[in-house]
N, C-alpha and C. Protein backbone atom coordinates (compact mmCIF):
# COMPACT_ATOMS: atom_id res chain seq x y z
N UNK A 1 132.83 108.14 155.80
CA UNK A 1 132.91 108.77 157.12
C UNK A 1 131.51 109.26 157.52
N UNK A 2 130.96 108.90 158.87
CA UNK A 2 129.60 109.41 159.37
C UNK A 2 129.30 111.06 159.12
N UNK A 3 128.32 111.22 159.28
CA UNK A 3 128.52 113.00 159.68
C UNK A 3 127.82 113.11 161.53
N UNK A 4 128.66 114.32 161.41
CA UNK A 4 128.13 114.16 163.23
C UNK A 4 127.11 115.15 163.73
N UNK A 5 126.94 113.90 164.70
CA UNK A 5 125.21 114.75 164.88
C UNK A 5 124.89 116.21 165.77
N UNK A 6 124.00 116.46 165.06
CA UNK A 6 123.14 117.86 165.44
C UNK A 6 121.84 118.26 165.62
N UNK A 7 122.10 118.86 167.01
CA UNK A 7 120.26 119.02 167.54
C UNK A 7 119.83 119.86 166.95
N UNK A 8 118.65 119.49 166.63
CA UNK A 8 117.88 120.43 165.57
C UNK A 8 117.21 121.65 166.30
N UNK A 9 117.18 121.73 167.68
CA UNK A 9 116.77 123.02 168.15
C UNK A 9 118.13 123.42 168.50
N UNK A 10 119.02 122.98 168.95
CA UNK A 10 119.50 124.40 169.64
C UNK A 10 120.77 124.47 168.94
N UNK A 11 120.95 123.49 167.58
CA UNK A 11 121.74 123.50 166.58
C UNK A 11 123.38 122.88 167.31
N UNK A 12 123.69 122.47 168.67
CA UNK A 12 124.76 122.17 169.45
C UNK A 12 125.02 120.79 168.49
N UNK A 13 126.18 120.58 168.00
CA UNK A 13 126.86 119.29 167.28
C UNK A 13 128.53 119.32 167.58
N UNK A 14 128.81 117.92 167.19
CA UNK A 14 130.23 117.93 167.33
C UNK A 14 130.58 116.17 167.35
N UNK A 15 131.85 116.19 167.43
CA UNK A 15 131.91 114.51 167.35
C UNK A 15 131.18 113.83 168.24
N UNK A 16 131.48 113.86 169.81
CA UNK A 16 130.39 113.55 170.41
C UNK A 16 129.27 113.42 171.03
N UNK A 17 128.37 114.71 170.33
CA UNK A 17 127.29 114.55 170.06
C UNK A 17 126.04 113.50 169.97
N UNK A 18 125.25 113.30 171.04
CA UNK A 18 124.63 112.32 170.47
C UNK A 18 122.45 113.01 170.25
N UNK A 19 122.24 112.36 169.38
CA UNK A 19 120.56 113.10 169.70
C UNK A 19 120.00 112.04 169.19
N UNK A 20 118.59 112.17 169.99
CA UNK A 20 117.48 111.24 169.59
C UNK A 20 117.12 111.30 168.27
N UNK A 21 116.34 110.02 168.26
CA UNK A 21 115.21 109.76 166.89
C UNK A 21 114.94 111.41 166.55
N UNK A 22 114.44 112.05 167.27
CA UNK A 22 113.84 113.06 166.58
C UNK A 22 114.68 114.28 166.63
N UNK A 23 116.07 114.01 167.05
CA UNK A 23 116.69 114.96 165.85
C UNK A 23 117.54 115.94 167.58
N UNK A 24 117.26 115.61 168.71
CA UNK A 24 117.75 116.34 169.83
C UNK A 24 118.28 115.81 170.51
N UNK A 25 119.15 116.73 171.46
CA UNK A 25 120.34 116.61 172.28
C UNK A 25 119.51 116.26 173.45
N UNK A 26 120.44 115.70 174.22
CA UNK A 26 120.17 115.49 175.86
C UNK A 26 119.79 116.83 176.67
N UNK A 27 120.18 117.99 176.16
CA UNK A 27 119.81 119.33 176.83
C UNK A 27 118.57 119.27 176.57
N UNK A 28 117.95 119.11 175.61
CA UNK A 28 116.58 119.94 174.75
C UNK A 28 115.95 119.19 175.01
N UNK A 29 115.94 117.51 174.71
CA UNK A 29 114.92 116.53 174.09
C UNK A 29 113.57 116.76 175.45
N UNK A 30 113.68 117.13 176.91
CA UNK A 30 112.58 116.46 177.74
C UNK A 30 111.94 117.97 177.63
N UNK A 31 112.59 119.36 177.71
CA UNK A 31 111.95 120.10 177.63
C UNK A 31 111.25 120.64 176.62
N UNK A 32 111.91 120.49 174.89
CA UNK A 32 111.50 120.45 173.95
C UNK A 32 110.12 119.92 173.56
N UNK A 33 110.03 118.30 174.21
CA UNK A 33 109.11 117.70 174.07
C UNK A 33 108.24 117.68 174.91
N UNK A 34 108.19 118.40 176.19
CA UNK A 34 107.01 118.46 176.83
C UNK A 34 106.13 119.92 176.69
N UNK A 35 107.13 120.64 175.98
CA UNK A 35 106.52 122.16 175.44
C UNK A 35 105.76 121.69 174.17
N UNK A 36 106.23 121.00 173.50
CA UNK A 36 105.25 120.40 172.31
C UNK A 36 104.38 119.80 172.87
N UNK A 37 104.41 118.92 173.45
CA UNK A 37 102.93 117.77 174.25
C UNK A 37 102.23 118.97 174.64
N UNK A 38 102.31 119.75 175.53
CA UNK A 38 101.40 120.30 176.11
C UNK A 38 100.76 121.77 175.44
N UNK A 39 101.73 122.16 174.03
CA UNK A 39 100.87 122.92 173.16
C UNK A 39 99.99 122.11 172.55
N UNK A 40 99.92 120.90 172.43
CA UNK A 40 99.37 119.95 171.25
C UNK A 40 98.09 119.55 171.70
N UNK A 41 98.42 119.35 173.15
CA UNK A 41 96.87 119.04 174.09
C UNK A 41 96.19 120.64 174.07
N UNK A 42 96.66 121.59 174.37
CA UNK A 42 95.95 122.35 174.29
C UNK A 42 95.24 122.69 172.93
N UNK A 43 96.13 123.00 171.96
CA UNK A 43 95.19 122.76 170.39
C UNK A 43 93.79 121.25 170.42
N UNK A 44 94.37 120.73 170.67
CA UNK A 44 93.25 118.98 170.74
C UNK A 44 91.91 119.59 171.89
N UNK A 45 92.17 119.88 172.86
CA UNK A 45 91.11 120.66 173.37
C UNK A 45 90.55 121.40 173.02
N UNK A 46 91.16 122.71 172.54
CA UNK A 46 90.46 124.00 171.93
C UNK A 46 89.61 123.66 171.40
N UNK A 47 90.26 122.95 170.14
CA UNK A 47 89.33 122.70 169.32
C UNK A 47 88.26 121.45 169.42
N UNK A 48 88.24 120.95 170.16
CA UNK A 48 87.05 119.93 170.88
C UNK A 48 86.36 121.03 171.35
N UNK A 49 86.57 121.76 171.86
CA UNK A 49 85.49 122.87 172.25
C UNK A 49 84.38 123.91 171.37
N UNK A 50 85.50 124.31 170.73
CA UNK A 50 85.27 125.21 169.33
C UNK A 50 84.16 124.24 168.64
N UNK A 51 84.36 122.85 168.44
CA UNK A 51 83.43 122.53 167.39
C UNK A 51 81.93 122.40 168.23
N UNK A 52 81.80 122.03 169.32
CA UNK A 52 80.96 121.95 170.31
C UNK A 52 80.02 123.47 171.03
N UNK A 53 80.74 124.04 170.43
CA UNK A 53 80.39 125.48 171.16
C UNK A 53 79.19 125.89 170.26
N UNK A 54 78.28 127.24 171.42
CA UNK A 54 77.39 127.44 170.10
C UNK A 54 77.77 128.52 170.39
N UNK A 55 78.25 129.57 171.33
CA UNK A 55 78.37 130.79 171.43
C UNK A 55 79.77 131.55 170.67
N UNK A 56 79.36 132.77 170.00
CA UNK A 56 79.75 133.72 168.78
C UNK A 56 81.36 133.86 169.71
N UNK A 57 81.31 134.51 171.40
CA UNK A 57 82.77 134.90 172.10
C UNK A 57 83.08 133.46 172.58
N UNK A 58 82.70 131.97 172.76
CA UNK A 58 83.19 131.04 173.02
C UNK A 58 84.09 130.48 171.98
N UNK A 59 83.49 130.57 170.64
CA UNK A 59 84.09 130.06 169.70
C UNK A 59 85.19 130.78 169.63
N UNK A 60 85.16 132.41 169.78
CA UNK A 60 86.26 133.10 169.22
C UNK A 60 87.06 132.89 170.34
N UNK A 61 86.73 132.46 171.81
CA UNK A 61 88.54 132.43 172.90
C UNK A 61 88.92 131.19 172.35
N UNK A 62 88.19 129.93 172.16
CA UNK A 62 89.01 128.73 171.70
C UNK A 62 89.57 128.92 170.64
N UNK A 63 89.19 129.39 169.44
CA UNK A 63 90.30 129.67 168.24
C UNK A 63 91.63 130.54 168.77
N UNK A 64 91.22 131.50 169.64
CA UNK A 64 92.34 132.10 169.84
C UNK A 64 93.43 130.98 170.60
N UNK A 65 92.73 130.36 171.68
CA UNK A 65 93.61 129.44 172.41
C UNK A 65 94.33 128.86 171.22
N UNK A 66 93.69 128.17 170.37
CA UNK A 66 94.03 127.19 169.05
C UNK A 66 95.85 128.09 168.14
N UNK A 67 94.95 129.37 168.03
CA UNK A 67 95.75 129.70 167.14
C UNK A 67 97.51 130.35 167.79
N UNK A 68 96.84 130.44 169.23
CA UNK A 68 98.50 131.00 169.85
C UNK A 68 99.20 129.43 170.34
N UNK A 69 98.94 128.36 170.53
CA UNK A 69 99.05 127.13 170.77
C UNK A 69 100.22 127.12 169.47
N UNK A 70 99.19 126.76 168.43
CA UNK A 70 99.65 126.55 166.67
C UNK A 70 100.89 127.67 166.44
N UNK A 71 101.06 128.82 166.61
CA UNK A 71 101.83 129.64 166.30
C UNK A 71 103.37 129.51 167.06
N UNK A 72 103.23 128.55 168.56
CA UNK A 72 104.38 128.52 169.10
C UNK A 72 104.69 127.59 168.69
N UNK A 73 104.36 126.02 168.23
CA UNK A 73 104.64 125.14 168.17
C UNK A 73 105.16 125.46 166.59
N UNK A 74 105.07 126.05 166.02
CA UNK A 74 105.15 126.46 164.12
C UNK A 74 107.25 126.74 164.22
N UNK A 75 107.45 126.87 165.05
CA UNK A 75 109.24 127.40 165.41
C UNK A 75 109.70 126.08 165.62
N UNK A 76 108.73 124.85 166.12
CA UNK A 76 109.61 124.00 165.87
C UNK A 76 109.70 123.10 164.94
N UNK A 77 108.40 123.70 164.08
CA UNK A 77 108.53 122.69 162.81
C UNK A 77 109.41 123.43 161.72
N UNK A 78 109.57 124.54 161.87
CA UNK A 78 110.79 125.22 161.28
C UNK A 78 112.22 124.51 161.41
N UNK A 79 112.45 124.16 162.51
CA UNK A 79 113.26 123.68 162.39
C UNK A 79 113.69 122.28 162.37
N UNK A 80 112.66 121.77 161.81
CA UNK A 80 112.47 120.08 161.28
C UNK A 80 111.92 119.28 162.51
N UNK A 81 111.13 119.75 163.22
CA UNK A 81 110.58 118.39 164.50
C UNK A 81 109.08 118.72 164.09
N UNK A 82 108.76 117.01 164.71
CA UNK A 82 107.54 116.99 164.63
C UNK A 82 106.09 117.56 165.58
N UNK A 83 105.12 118.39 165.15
CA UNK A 83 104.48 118.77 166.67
C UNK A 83 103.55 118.00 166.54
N UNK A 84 102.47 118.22 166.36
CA UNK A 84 101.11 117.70 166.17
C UNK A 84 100.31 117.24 164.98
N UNK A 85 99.53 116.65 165.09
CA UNK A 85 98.73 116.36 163.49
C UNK A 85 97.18 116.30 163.68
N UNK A 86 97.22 117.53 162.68
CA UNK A 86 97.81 117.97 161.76
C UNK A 86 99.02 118.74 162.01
N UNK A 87 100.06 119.35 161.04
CA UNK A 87 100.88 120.04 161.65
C UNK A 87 100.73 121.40 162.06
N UNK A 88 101.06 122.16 163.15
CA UNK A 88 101.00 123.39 163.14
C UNK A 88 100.31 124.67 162.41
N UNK A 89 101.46 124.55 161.36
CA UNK A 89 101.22 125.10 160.09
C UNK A 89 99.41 125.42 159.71
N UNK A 90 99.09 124.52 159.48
CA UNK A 90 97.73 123.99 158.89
C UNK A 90 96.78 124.27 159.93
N UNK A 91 97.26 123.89 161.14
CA UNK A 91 95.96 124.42 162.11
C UNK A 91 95.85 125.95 162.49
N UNK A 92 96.90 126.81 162.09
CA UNK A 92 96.94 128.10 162.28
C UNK A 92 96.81 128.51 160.91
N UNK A 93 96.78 128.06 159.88
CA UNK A 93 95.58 129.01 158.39
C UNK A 93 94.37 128.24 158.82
N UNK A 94 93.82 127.29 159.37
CA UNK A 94 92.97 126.94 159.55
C UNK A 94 91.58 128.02 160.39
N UNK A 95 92.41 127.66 161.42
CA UNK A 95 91.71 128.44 162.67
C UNK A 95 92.10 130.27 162.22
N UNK A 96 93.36 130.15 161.65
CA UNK A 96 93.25 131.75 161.57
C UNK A 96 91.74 132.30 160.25
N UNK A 97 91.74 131.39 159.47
CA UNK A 97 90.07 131.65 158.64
C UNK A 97 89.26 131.42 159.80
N UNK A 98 88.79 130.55 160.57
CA UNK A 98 87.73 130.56 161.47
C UNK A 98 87.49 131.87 162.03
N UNK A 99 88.33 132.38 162.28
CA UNK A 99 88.62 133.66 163.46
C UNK A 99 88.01 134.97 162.54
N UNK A 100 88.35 134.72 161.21
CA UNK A 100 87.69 135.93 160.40
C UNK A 100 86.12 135.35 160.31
N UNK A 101 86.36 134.63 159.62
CA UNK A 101 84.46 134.57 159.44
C UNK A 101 83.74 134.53 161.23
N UNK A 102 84.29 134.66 162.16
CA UNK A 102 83.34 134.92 163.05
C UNK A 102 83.81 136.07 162.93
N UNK A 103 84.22 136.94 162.59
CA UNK A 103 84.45 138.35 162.83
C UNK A 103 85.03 138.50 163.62
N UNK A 104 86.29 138.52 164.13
CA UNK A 104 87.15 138.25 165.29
C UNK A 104 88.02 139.31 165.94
């Protein structure tokens, strides 16, 4: 017997249930995924900036951009979807060390 499916954000399942490849319902999947796209571009920018930057308060708003980006998108890898790559996770211990050694 199948098991029946369940969206991984907003946890809604039942027999007919249906969710995408990546794990979501027809409610979630366009908004889900365009809140991820557009934290993900913003991390991909930040940090195109950050590495480019020479100034001590430039570096520190792009990490910050970086690291509140990374921190929202981290709720949905909690709950098994994919955000960005690297994942979340990793870019927020990342950038959260950057942020100390500039003294932040």
């Amino acid at each position: 017997m199948a098991s029946m499916a369940k969206c991984k954000w907003c946890d809604k399942g039942g027999f007919f249930t249906k969710v995408t490849k990546d794990g979501l319902c027809a409610a979630c999947v366009t908004t889900v995924i365009l809140d991820i796209e557009r934290h993900s571009n913003v991390i991909y920018e930040a940090m195109h900036v950050f590495e480019r930057a020479q100034d001590r308060t430039e570096k520190l708003a792009e990490c910050d951009k970086v690291i509140a980006s990374a921190q929202h998108l981290t709720k949905y890898e909690k709950k098994g979807l994919t955000t960005c790559s690297p994942p979340a996770k990793l870019v927020l211990d990342e950038y959260s060390g950057f942020r100390k050694q500039l003294g932040g």
